[in-house]
PDB file of N, CA and C in Angstrom:
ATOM      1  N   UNK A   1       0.853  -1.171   0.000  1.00  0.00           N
ATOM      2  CA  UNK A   1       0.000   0.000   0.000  1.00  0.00           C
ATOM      3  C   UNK A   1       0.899   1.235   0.000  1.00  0.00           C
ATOM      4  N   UNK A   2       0.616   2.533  -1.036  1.00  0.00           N
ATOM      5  CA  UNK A   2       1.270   3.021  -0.884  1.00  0.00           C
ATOM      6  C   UNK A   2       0.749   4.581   0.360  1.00  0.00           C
ATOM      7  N   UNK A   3       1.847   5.412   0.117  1.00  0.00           N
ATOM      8  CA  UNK A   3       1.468   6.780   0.758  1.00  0.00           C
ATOM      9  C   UNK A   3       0.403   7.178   0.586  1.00  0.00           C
ATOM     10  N   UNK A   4      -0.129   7.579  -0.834  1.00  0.00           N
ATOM     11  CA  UNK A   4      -1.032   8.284  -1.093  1.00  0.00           C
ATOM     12  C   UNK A   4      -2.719   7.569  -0.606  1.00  0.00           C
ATOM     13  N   UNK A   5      -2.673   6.077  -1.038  1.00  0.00           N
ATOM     14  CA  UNK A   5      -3.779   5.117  -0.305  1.00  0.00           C
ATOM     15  C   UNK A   5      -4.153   5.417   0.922  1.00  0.00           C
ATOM     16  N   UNK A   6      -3.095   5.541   1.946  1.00  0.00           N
ATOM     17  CA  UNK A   6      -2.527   5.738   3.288  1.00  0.00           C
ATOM     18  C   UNK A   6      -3.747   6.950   3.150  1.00  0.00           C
ATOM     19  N   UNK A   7      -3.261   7.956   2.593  1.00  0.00           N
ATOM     20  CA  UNK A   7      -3.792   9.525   2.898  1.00  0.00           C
ATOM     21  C   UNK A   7      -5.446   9.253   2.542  1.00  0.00           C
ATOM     22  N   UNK A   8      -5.738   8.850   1.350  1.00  0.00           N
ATOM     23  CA  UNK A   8      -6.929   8.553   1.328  1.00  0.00           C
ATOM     24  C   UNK A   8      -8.148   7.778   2.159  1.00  0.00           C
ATOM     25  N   UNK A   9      -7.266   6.801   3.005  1.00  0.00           N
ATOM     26  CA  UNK A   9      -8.162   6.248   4.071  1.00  0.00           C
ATOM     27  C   UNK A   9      -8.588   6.687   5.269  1.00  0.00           C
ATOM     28  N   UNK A  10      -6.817   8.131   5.657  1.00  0.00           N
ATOM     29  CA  UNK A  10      -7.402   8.850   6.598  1.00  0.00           C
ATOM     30  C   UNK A  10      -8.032   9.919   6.391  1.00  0.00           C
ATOM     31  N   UNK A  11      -8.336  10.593   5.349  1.00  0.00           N
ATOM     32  CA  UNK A  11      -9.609  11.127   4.806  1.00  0.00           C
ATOM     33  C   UNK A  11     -10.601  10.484   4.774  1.00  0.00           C
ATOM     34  N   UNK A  12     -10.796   9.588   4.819  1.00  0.00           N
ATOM     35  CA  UNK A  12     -12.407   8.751   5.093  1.00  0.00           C
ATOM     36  C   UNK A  12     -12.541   8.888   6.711  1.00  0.00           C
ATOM     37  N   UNK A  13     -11.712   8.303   7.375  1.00  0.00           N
ATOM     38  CA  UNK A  13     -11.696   8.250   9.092  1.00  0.00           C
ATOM     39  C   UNK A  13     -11.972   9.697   9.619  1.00  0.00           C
ATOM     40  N   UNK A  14     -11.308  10.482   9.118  1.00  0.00           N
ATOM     41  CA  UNK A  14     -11.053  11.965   9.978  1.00  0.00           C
ATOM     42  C   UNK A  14     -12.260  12.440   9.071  1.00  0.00           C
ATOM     43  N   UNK A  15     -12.779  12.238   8.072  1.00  0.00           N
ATOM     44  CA  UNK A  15     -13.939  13.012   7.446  1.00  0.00           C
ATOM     45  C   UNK A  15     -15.393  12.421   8.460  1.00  0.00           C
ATOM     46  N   UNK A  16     -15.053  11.386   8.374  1.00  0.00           N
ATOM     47  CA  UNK A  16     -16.629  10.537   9.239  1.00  0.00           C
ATOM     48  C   UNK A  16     -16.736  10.889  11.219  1.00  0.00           C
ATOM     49  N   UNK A  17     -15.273  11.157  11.680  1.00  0.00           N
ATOM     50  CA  UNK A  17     -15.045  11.452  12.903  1.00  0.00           C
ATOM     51  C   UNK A  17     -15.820  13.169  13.037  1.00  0.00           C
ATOM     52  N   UNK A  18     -15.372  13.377  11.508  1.00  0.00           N
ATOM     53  CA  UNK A  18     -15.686  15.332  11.481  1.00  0.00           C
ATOM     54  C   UNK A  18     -17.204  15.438  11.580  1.00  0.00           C
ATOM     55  N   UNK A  19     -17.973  14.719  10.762  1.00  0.00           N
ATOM     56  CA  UNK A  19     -19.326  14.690  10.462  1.00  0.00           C
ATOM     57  C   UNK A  19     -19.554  14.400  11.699  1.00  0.00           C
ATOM     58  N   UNK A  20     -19.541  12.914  12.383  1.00  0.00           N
ATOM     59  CA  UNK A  20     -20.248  12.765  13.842  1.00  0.00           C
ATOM     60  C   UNK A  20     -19.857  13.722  14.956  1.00  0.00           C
ATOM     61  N   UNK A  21     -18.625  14.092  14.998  1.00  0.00           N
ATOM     62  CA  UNK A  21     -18.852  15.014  16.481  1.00  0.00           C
ATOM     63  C   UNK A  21     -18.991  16.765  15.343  1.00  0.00           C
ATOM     64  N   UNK A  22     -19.067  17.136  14.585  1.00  0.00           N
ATOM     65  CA  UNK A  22     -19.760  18.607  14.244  1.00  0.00           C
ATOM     66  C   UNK A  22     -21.712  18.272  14.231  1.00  0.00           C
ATOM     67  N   UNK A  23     -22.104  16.770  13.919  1.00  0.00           N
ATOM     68  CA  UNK A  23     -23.666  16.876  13.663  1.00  0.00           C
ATOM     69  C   UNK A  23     -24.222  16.171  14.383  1.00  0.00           C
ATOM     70  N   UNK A  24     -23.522  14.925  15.138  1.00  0.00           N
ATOM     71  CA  UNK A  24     -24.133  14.171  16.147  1.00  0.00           C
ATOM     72  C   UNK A  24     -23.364  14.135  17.568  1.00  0.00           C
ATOM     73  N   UNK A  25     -22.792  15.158  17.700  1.00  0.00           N
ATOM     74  CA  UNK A  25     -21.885  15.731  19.061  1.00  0.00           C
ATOM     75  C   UNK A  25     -22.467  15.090  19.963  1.00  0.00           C
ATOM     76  N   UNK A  26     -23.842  14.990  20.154  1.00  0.00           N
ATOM     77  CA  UNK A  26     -24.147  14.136  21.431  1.00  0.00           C
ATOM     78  C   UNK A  26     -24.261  12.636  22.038  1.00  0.00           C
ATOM     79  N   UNK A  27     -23.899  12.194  20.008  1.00  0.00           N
ATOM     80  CA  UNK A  27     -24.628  10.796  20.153  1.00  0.00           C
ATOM     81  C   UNK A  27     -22.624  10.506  19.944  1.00  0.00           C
ATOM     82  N   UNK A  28     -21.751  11.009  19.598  1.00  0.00           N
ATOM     83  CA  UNK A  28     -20.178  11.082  19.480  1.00  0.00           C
ATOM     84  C   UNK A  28     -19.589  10.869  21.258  1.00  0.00           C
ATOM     85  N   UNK A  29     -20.122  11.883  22.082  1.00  0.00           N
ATOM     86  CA  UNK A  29     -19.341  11.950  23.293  1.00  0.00           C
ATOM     87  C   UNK A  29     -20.650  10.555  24.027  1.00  0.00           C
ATOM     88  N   UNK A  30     -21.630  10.541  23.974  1.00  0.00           N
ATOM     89  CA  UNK A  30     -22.213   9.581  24.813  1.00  0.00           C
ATOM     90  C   UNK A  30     -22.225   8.124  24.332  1.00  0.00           C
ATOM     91  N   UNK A  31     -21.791   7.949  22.922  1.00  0.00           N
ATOM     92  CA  UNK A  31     -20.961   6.336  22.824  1.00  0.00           C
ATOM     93  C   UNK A  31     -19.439   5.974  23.627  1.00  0.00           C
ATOM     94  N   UNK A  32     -19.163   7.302  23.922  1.00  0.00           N
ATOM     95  CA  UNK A  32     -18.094   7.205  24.900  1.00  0.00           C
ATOM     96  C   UNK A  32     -17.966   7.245  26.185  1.00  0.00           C
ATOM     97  N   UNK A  33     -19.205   7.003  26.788  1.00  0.00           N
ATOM     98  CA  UNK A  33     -19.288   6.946  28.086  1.00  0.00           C
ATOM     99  C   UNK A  33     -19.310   8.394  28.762  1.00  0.00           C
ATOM    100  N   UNK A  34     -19.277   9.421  28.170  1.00  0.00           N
ATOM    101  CA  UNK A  34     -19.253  10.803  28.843  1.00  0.00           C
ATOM    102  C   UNK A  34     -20.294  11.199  28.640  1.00  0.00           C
ATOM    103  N   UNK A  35     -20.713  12.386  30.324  1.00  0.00           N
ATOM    104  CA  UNK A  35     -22.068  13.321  29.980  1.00  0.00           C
ATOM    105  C   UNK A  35     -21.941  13.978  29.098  1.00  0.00           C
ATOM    106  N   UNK A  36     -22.760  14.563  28.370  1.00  0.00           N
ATOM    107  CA  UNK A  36     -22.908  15.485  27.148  1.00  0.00           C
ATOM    108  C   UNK A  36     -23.347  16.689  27.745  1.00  0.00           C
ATOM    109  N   UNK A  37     -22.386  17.930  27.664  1.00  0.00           N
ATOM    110  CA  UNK A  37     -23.386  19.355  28.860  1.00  0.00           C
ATOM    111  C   UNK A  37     -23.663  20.312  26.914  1.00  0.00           C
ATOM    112  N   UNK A  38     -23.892  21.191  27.764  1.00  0.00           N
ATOM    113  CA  UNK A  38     -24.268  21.895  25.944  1.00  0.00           C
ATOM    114  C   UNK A  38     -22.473  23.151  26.101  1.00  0.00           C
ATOM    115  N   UNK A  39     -21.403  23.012  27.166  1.00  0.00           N
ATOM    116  CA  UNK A  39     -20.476  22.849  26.829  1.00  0.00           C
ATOM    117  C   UNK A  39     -19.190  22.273  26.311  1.00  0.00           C
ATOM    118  N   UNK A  40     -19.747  21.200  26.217  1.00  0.00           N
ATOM    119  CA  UNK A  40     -19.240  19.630  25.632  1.00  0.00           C
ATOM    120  C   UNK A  40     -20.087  19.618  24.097  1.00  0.00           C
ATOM    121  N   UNK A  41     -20.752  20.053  23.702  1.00  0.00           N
ATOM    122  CA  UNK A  41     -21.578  20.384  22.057  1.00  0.00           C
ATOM    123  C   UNK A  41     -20.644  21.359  21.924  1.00  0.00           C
ATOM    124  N   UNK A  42     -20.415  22.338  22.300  1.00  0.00           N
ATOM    125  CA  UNK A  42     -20.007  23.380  21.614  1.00  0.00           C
ATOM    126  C   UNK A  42     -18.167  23.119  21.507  1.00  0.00           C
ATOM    127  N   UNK A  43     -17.535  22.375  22.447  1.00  0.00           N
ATOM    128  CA  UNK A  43     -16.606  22.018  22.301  1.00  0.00           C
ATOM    129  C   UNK A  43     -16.445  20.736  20.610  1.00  0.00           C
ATOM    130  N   UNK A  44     -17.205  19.970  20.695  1.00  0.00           N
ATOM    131  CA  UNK A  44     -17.433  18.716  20.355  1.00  0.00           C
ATOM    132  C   UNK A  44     -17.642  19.522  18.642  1.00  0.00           C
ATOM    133  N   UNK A  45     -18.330  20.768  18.462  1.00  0.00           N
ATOM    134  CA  UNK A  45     -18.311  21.015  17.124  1.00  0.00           C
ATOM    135  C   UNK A  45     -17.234  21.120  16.506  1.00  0.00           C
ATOM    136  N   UNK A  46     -16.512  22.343  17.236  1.00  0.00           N
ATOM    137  CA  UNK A  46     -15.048  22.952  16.945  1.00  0.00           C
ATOM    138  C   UNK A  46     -14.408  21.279  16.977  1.00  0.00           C
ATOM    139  N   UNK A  47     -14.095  20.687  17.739  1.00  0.00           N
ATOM    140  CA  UNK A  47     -13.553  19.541  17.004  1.00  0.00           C
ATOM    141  C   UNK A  47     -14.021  18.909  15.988  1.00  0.00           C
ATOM    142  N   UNK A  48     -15.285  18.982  15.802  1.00  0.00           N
ATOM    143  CA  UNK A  48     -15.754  18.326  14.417  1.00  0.00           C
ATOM    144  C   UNK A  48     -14.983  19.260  12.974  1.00  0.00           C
ATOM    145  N   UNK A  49     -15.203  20.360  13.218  1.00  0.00           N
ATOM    146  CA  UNK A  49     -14.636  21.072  12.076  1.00  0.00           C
ATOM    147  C   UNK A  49     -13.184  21.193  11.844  1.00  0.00           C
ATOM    148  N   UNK A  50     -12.228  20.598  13.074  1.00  0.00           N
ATOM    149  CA  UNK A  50     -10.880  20.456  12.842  1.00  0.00           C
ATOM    150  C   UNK A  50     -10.868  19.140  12.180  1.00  0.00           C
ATOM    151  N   UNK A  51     -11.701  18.137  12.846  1.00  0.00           N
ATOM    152  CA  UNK A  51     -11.155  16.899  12.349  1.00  0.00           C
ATOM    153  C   UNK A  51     -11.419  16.783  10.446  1.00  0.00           C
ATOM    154  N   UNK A  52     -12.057  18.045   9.725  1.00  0.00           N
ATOM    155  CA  UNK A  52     -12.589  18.172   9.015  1.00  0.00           C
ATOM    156  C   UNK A  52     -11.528  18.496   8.068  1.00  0.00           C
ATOM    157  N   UNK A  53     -11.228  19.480   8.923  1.00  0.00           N
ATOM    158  CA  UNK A  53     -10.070  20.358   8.375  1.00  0.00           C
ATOM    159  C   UNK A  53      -8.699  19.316   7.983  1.00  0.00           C
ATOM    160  N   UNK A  54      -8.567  18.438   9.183  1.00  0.00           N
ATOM    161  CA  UNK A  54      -7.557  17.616   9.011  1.00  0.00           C
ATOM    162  C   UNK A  54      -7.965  16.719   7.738  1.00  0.00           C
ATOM    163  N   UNK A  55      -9.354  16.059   7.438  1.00  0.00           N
ATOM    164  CA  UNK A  55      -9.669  15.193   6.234  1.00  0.00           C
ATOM    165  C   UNK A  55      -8.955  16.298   4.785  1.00  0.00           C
ATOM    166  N   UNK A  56      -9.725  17.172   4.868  1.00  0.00           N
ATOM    167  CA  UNK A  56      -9.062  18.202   3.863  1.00  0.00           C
ATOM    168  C   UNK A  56      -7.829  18.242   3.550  1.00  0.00           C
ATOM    169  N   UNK A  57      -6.825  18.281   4.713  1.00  0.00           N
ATOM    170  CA  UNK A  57      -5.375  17.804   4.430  1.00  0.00           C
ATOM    171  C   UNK A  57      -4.956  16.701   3.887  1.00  0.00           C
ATOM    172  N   UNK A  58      -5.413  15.746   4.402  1.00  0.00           N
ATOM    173  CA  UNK A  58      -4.708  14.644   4.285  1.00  0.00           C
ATOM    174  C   UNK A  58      -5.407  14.064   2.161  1.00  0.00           C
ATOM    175  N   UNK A  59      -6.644  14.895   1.913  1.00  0.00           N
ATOM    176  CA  UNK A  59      -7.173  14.467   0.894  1.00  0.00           C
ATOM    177  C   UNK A  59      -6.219  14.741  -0.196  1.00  0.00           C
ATOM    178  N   UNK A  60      -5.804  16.777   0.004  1.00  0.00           N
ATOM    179  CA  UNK A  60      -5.097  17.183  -0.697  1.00  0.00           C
ATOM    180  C   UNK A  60      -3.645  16.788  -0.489  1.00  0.00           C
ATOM    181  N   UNK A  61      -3.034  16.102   0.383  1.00  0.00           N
ATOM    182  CA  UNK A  61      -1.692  15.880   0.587  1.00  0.00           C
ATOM    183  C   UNK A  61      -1.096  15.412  -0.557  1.00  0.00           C
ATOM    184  N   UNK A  62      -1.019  15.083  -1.140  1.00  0.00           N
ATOM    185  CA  UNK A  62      -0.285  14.657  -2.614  1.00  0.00           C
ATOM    186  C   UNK A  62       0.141  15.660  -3.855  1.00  0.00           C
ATOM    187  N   UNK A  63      -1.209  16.539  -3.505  1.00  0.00           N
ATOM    188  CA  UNK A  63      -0.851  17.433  -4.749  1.00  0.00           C
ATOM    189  C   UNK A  63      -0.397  18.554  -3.920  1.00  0.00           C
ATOM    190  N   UNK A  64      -0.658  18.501  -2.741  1.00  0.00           N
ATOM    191  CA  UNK A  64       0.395  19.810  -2.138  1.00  0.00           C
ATOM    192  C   UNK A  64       1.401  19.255  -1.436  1.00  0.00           C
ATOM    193  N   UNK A  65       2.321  18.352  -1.803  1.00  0.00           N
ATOM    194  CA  UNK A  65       3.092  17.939  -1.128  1.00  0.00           C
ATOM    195  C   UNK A  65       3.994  17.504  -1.981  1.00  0.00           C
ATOM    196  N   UNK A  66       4.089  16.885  -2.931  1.00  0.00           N
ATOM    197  CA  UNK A  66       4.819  15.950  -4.605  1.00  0.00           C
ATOM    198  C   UNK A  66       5.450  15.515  -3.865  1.00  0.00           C
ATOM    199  N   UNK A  67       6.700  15.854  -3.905  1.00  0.00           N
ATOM    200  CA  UNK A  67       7.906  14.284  -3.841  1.00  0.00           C
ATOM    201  C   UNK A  67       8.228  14.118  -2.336  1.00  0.00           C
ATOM    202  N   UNK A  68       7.685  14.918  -1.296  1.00  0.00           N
ATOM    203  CA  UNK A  68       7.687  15.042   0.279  1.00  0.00           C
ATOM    204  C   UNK A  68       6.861  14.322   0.860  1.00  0.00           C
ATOM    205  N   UNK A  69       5.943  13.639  -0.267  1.00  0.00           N
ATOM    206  CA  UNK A  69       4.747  12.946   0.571  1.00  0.00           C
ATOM    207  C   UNK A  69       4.849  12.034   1.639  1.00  0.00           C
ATOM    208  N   UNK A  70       6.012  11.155   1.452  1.00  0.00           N
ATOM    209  CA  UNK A  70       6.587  10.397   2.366  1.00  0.00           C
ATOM    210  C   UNK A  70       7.147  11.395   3.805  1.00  0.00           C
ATOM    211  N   UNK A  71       7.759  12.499   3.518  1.00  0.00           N
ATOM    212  CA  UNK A  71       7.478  13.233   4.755  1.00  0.00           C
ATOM    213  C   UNK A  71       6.139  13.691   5.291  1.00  0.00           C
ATOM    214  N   UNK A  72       5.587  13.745   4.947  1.00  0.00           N
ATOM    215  CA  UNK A  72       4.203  14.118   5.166  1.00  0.00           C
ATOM    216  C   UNK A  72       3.545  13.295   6.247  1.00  0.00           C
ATOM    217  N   UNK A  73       3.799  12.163   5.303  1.00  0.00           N
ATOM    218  CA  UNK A  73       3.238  10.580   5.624  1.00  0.00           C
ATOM    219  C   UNK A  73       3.768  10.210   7.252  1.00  0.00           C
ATOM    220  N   UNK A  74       4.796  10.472   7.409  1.00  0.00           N
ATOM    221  CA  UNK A  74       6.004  10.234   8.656  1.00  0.00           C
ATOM    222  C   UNK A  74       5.000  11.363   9.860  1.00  0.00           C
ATOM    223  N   UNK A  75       4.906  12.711   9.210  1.00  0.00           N
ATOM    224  CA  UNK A  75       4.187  13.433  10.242  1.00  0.00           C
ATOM    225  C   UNK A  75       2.785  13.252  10.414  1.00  0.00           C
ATOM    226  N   UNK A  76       2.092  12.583   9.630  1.00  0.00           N
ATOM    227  CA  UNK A  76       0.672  12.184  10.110  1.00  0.00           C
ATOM    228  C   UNK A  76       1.297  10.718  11.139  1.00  0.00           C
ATOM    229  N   UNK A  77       1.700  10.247  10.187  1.00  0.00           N
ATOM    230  CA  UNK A  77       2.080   8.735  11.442  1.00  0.00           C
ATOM    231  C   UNK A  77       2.506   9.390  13.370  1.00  0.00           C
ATOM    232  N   UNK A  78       2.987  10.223  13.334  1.00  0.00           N
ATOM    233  CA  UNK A  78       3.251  10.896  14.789  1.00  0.00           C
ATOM    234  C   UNK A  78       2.208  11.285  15.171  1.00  0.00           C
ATOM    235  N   UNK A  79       1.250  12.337  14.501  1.00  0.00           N
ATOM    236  CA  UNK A  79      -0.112  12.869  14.478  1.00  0.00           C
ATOM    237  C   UNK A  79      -0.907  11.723  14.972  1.00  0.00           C
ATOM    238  N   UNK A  80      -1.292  10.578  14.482  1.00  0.00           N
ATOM    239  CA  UNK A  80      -1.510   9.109  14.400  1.00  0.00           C
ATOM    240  C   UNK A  80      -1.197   8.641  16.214  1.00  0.00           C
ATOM    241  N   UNK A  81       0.116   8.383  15.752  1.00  0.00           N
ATOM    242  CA  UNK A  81       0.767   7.926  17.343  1.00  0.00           C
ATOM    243  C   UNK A  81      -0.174   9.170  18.739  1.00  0.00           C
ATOM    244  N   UNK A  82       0.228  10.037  18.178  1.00  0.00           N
ATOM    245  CA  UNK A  82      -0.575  10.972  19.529  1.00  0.00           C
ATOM    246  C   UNK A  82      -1.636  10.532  19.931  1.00  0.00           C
ATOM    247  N   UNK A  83      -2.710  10.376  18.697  1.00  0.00           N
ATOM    248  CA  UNK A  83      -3.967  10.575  18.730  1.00  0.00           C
ATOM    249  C   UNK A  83      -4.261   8.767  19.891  1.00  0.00           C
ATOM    250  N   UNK A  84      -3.387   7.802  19.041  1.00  0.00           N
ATOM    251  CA  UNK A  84      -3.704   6.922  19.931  1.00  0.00           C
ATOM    252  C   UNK A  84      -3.430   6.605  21.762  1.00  0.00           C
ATOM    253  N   UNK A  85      -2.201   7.296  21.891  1.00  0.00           N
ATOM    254  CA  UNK A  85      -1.525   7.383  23.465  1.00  0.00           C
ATOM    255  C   UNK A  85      -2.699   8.248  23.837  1.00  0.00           C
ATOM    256  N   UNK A  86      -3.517   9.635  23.315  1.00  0.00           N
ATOM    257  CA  UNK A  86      -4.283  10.034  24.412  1.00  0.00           C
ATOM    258  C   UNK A  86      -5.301   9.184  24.806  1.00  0.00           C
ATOM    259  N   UNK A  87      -6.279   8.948  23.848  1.00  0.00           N
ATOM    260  CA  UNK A  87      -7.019   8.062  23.562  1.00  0.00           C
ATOM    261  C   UNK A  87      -7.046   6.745  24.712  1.00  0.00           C
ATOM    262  N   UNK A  88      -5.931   5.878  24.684  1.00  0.00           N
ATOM    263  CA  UNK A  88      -5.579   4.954  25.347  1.00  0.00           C
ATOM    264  C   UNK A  88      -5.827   4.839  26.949  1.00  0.00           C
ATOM    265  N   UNK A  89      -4.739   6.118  26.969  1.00  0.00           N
ATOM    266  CA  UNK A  89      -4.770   6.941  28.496  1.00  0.00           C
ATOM    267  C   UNK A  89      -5.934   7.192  28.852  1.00  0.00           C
ATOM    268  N   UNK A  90      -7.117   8.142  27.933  1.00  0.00           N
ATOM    269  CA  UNK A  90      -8.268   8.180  28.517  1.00  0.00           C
ATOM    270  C   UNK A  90      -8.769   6.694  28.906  1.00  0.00           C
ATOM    271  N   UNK A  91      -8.851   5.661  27.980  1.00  0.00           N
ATOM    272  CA  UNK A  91      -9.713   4.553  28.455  1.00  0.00           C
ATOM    273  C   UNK A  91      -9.084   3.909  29.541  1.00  0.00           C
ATOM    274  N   UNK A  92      -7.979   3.836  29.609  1.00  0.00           N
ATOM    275  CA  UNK A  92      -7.288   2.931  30.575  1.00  0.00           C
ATOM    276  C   UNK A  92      -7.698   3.871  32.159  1.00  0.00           C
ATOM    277  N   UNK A  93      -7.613   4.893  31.921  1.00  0.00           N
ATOM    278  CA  UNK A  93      -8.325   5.713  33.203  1.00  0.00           C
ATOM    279  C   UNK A  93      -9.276   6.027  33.421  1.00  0.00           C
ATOM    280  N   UNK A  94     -10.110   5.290  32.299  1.00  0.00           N
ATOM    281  CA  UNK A  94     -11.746   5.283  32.809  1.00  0.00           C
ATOM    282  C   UNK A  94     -12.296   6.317  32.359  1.00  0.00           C
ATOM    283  N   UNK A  95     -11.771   7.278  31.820  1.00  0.00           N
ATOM    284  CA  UNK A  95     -12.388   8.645  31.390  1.00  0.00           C
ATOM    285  C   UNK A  95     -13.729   8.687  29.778  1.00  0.00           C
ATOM    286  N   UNK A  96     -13.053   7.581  29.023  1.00  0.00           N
ATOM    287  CA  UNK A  96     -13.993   7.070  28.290  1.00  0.00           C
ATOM    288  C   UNK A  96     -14.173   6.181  28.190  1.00  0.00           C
ATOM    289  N   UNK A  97     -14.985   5.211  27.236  1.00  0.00           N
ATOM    290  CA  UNK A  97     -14.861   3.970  26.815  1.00  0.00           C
ATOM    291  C   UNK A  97     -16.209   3.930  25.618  1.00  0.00           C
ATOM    292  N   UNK A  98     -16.479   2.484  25.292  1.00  0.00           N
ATOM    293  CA  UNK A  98     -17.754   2.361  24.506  1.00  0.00           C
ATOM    294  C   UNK A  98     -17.190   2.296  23.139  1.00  0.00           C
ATOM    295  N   UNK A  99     -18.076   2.470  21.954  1.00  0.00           N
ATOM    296  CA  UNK A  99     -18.025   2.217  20.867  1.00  0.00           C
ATOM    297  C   UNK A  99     -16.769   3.340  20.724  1.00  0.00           C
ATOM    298  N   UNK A 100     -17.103   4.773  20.677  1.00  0.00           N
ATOM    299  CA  UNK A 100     -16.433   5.784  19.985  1.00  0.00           C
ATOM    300  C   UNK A 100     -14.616   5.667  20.083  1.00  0.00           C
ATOM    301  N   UNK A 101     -14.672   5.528  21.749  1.00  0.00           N
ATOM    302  CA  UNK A 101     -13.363   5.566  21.978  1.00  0.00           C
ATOM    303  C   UNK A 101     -12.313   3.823  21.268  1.00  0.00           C
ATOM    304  N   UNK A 102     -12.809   2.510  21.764  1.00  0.00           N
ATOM    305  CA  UNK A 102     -12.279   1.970  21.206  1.00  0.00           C
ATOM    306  C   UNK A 102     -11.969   2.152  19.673  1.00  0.00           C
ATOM    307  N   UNK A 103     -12.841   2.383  18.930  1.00  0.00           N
ATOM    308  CA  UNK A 103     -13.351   2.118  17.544  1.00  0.00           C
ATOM    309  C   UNK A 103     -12.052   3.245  17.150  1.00  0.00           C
ATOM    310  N   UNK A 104     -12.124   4.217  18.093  1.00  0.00           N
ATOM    311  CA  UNK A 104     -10.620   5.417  17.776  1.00  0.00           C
ATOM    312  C   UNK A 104      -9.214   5.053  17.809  1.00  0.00           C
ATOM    313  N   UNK A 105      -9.417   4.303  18.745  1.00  0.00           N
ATOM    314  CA  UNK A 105      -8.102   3.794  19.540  1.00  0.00           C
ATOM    315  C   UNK A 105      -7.673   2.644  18.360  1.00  0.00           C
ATOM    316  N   UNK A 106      -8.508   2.159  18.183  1.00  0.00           N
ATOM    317  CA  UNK A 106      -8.309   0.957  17.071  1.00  0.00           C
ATOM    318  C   UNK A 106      -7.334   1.312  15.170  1.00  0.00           C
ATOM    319  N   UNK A 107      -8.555   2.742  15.308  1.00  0.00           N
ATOM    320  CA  UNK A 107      -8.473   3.156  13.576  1.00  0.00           C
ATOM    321  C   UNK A 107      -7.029   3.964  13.638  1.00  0.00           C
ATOM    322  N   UNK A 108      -6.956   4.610  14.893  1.00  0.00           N
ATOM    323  CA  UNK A 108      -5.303   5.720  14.975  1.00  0.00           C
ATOM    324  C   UNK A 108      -4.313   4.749  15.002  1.00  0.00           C
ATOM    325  N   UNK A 109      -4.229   3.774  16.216  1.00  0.00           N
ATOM    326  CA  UNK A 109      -3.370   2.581  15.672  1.00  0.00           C
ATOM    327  C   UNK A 109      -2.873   2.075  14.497  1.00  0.00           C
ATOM    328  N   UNK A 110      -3.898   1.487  13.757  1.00  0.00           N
ATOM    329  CA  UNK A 110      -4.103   0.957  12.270  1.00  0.00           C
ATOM    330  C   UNK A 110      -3.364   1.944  11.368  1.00  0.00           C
ATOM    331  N   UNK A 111      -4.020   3.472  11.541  1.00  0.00           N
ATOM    332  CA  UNK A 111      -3.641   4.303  10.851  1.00  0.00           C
ATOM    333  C   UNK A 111      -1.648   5.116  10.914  1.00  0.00           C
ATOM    334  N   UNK A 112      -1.527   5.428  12.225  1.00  0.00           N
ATOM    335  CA  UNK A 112      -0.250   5.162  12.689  1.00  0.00           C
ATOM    336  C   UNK A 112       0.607   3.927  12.194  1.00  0.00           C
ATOM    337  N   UNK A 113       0.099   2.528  12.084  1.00  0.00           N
ATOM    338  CA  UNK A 113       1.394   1.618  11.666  1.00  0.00           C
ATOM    339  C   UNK A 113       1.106   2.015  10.176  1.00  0.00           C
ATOM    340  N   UNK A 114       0.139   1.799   9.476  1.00  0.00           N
ATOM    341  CA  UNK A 114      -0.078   2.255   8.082  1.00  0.00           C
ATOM    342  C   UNK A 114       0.495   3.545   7.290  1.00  0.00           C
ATOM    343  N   UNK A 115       1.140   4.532   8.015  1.00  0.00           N
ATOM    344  CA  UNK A 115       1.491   5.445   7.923  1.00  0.00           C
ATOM    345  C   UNK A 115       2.752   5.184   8.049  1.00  0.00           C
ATOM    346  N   UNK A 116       3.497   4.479   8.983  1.00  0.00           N
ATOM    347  CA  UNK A 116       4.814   4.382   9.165  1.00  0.00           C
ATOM    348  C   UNK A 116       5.234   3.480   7.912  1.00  0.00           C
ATOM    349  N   UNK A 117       4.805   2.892   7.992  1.00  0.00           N
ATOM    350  CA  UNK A 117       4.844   1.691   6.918  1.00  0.00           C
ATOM    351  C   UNK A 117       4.816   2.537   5.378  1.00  0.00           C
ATOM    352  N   UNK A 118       4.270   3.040   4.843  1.00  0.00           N
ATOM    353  CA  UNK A 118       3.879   3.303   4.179  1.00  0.00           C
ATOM    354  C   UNK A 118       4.895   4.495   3.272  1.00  0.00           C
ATOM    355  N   UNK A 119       5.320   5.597   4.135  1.00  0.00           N
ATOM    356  CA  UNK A 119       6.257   5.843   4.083  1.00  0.00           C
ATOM    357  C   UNK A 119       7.517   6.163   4.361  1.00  0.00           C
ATOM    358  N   UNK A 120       7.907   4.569   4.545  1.00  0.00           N
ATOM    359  CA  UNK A 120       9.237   4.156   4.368  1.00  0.00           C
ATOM    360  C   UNK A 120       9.919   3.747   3.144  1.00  0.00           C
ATOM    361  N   UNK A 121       8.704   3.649   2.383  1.00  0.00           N
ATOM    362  CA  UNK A 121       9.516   3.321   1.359  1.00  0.00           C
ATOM    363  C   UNK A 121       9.930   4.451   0.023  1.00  0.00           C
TER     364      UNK A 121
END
C-alpha cells in the first residue's frame, strides 16, 4: 500500500469522525461513556470542524506535497501515534470507553502503523 492510499483512508476516518462530532456531538461523546453538557456540544463542534479540516489535508496531501509525501506521511504517522496514546490513556483511566473511543483507539493505531509503513519506502 502506498502513501497516497494511506492519505486517502485517513480522509475517510477523519472526514466521518468530522461529520459525527460537528452533527451528532451528542450521540459522538455519549458512545463514549461521557455526559454530554451543551459545553461539551459546543466544544465537540469545533472539534468536528478540525477533524474536518484535518480530512481536507490529508485528501489534498499529494498534490500539495509531490515528492515530500513520504514526509508528510512520517508526520501524520506521529499525528496518528498521539492521537492513539491520548485516547488509550483516557480509556485505561476510565475517562472514556464504549463504541467511539475503542473504535478510535483501534483506527489511529491501524492508521499510525499504516502510515509508518507506508512511508518508508
Amino acid at each position: 500500500m502506498n502513501t497516497s492510499t494511506v492519505f486517502r483512508i485517513a480522509t475517510a476516518t477523519m472526514g466521518l469522525n468530522g461529520i459525527m462530532a460537528l452533527f451528532a456531538t451528542d450521540n459522538f461523546f455519549s458512545m463514549a461513556g461521557m455526559d454530554v453538557t451543551a459545553d461539551m456540544v459546543t466544544l465537540g463542534q469545533f472539534m468536528g470542524v478540525t477533524f474536518l479540516f484535518f480530512a481536507l489535508v490529508a485528501w489534498k496531501a499529494s498534490s500539495l506535497t509531490g515528492e515530500t509525501l513520504a514526509g508528510m506521511g512520517r508526520t501524520f504517522a506521529i499525528g496518528e501515534t498521539m492521537w492513539a496514546a491520548i485516547i488509550a490513556y483516557h480509556v485505561f483511566a476510565g475517562m472514556a470507553e464504549g463504541m467511539t473511543a475503542y473504535a478510535n483507539l483501534g483506527v489511529a493505531v491501524l492508521m499510525a502503523v499504516l502510515f509508518f509503513v507506508a512511508s518508508r519506502k
